[in-house]
N, C-alpha and C. Protein backbone atom coordinates (compact mmCIF):
# COMPACT_ATOMS: atom_id res chain seq x y z
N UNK A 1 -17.41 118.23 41.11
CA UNK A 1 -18.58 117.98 40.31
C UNK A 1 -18.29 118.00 38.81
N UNK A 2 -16.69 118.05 38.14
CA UNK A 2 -17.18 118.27 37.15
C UNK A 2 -17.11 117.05 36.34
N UNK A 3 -16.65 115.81 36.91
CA UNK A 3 -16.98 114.48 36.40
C UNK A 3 -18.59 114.17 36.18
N UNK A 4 -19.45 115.11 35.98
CA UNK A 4 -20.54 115.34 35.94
C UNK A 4 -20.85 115.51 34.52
N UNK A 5 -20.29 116.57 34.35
CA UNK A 5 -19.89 117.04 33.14
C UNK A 5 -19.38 115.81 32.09
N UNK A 6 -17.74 115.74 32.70
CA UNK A 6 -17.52 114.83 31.61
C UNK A 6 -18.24 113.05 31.53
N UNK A 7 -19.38 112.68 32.28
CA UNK A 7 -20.10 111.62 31.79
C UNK A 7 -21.35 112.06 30.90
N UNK A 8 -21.64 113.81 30.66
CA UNK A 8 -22.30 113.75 29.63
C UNK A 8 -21.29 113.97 28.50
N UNK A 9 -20.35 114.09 28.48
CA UNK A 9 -19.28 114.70 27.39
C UNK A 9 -18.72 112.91 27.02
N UNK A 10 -18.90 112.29 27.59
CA UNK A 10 -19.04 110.66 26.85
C UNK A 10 -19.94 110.27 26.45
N UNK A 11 -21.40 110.57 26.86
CA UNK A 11 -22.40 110.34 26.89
C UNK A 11 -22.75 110.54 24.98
N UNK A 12 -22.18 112.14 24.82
CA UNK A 12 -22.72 112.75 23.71
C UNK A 12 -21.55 111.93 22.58
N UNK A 13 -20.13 111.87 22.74
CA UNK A 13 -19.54 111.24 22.02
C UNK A 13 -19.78 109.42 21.32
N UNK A 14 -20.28 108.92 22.54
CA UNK A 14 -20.94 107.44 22.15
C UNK A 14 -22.60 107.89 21.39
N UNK A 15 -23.35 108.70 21.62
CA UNK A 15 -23.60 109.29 21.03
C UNK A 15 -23.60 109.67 19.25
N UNK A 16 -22.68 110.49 19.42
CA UNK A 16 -21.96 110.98 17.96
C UNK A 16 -21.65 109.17 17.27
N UNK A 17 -21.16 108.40 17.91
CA UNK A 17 -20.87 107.00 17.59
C UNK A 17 -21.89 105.95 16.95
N UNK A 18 -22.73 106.24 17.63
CA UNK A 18 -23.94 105.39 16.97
C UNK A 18 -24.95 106.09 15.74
N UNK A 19 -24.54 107.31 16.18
CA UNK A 19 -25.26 107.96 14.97
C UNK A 19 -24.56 107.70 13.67
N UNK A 20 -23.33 107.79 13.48
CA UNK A 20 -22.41 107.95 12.47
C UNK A 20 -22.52 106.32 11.88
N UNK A 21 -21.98 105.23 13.01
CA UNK A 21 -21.97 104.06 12.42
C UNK A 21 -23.14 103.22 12.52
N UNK A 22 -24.16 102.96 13.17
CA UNK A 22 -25.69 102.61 13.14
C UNK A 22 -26.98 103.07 12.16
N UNK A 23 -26.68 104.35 12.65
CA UNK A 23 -28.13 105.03 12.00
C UNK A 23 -26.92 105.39 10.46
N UNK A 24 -25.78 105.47 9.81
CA UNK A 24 -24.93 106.27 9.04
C UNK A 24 -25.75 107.28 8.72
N UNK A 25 -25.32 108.48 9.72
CA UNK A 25 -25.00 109.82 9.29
C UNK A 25 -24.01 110.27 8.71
N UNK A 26 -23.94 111.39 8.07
CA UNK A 26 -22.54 112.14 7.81
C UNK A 26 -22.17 112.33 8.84
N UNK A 27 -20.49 112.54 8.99
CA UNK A 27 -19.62 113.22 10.44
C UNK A 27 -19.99 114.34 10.48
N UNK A 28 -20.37 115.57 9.16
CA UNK A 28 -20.71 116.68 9.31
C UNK A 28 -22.01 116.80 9.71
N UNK A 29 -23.19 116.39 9.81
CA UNK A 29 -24.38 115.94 10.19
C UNK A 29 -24.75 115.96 11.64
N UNK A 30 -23.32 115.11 12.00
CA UNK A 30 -23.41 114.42 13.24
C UNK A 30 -22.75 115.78 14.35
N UNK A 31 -21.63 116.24 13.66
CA UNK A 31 -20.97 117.46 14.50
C UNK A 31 -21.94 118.78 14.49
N UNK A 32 -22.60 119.00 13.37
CA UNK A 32 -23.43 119.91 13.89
C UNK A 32 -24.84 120.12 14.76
N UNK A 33 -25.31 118.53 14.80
CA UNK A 33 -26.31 118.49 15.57
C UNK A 33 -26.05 118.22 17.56
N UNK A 34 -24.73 117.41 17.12
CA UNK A 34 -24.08 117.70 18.66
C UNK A 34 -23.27 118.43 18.99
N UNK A 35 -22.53 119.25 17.87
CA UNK A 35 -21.69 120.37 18.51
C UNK A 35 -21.24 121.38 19.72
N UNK A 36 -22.84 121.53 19.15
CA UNK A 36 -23.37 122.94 20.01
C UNK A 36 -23.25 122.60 21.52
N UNK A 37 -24.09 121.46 21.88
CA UNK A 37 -24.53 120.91 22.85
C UNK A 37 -23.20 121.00 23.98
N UNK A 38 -22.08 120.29 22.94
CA UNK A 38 -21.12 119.49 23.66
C UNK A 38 -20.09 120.71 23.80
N UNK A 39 -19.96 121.40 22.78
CA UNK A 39 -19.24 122.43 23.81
C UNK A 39 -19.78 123.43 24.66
N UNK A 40 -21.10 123.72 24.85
CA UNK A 40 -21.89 124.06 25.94
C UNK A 40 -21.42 122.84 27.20
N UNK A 41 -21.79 121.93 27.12
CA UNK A 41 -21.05 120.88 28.45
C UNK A 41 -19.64 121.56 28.92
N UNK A 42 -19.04 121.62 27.33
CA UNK A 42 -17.18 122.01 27.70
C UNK A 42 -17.33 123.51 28.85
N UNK A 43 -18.34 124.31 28.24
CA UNK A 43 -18.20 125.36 29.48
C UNK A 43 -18.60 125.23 30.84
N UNK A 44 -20.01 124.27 31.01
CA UNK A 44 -20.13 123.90 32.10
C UNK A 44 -19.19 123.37 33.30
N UNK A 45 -18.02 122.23 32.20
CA UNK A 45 -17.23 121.67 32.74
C UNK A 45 -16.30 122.74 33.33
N UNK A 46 -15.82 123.56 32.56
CA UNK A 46 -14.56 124.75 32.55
C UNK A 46 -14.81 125.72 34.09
N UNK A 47 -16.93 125.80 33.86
CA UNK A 47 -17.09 126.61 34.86
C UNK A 47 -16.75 126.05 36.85
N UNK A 48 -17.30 125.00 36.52
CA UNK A 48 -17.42 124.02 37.39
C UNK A 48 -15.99 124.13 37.97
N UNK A 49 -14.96 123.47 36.58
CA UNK A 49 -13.77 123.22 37.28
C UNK A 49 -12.94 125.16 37.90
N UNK A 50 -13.17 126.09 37.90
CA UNK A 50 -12.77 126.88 37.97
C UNK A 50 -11.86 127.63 37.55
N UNK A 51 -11.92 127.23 35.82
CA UNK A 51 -11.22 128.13 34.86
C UNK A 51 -11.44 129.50 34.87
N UNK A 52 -10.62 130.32 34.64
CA UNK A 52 -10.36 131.99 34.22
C UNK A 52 -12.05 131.92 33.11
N UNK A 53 -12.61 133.57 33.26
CA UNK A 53 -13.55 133.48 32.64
C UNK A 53 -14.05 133.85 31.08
N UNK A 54 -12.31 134.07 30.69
CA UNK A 54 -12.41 134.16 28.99
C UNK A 54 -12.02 132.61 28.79
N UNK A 55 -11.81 131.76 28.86
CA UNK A 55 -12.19 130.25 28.68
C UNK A 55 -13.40 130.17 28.11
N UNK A 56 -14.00 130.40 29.38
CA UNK A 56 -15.79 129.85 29.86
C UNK A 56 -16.42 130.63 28.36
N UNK A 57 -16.33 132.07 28.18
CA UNK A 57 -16.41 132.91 27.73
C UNK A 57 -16.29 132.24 26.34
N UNK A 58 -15.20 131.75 26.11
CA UNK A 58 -14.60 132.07 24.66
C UNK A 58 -15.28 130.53 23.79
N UNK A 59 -15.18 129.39 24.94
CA UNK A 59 -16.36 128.06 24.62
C UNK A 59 -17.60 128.97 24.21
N UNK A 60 -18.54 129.67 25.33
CA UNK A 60 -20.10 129.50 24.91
C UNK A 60 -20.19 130.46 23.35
N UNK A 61 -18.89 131.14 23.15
CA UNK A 61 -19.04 132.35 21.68
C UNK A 61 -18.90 130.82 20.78
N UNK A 62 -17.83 129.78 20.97
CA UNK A 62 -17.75 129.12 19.64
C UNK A 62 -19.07 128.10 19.49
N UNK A 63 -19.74 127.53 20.67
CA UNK A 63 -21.27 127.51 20.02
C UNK A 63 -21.91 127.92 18.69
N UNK A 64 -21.66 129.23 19.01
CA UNK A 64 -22.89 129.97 18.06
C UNK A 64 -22.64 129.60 17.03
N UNK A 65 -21.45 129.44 16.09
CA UNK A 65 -21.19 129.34 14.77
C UNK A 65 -22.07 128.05 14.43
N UNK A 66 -21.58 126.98 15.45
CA UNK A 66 -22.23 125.26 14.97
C UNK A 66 -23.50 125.54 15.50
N UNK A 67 -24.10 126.54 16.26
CA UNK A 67 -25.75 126.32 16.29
C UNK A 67 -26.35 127.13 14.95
N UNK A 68 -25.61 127.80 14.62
CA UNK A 68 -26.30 128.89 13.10
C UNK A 68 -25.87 128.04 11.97
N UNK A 69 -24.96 127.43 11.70
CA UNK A 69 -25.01 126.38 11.21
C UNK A 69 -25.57 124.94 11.30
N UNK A 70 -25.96 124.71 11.80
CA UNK A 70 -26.80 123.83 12.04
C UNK A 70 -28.50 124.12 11.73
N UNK A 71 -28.60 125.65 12.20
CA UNK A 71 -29.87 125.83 12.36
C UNK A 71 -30.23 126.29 10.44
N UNK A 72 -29.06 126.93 10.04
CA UNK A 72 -29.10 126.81 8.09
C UNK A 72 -29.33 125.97 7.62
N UNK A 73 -28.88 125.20 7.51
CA UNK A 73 -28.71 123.55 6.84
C UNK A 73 -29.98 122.75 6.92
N UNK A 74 -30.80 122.94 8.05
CA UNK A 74 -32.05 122.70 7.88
C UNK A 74 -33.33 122.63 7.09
N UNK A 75 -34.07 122.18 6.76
CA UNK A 75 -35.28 122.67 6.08
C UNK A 75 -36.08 123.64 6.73
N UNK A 76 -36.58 124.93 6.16
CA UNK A 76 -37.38 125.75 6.96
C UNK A 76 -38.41 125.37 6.94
């Protein structure tokens, strides 16, 4: 199942693609609003595929930085 995974982990990169060259976003713009997301997928994928659980672990901690960043940068 975890080709599951990686058709949203293309999904979000074509994604990241049209945002950047269509709509022109910044790359930094663009990585922090899908960041988060996509390495949340990366753990799904990791879990799925049956990686050791400081992997899984060590993906959903690097989230947080690009979701608190992301969630700063915002207008309140």
């Amino acid at each position: 199942m975890t080709w599951l995974a990686d058709v949203v982990l293309v999904a979000l990169v074509l994604e990241a693609a049209f945002l950047t060259l269509f709509r022109k976003r910044a790359i930094w713009d663009v990585i922090l609003i899908l960041g988060p997301g996509a390495v949340l997928v990366l753990a799904l994928r990791l879990a799925l595929a049956g990686a050791d659980w400081w992997w899984i672990g060590a993906t959903l901690f690097a989230s947080l930085p690009l979701h608190l960043l992301d969630l700063a940068r915002r207008p309140a």
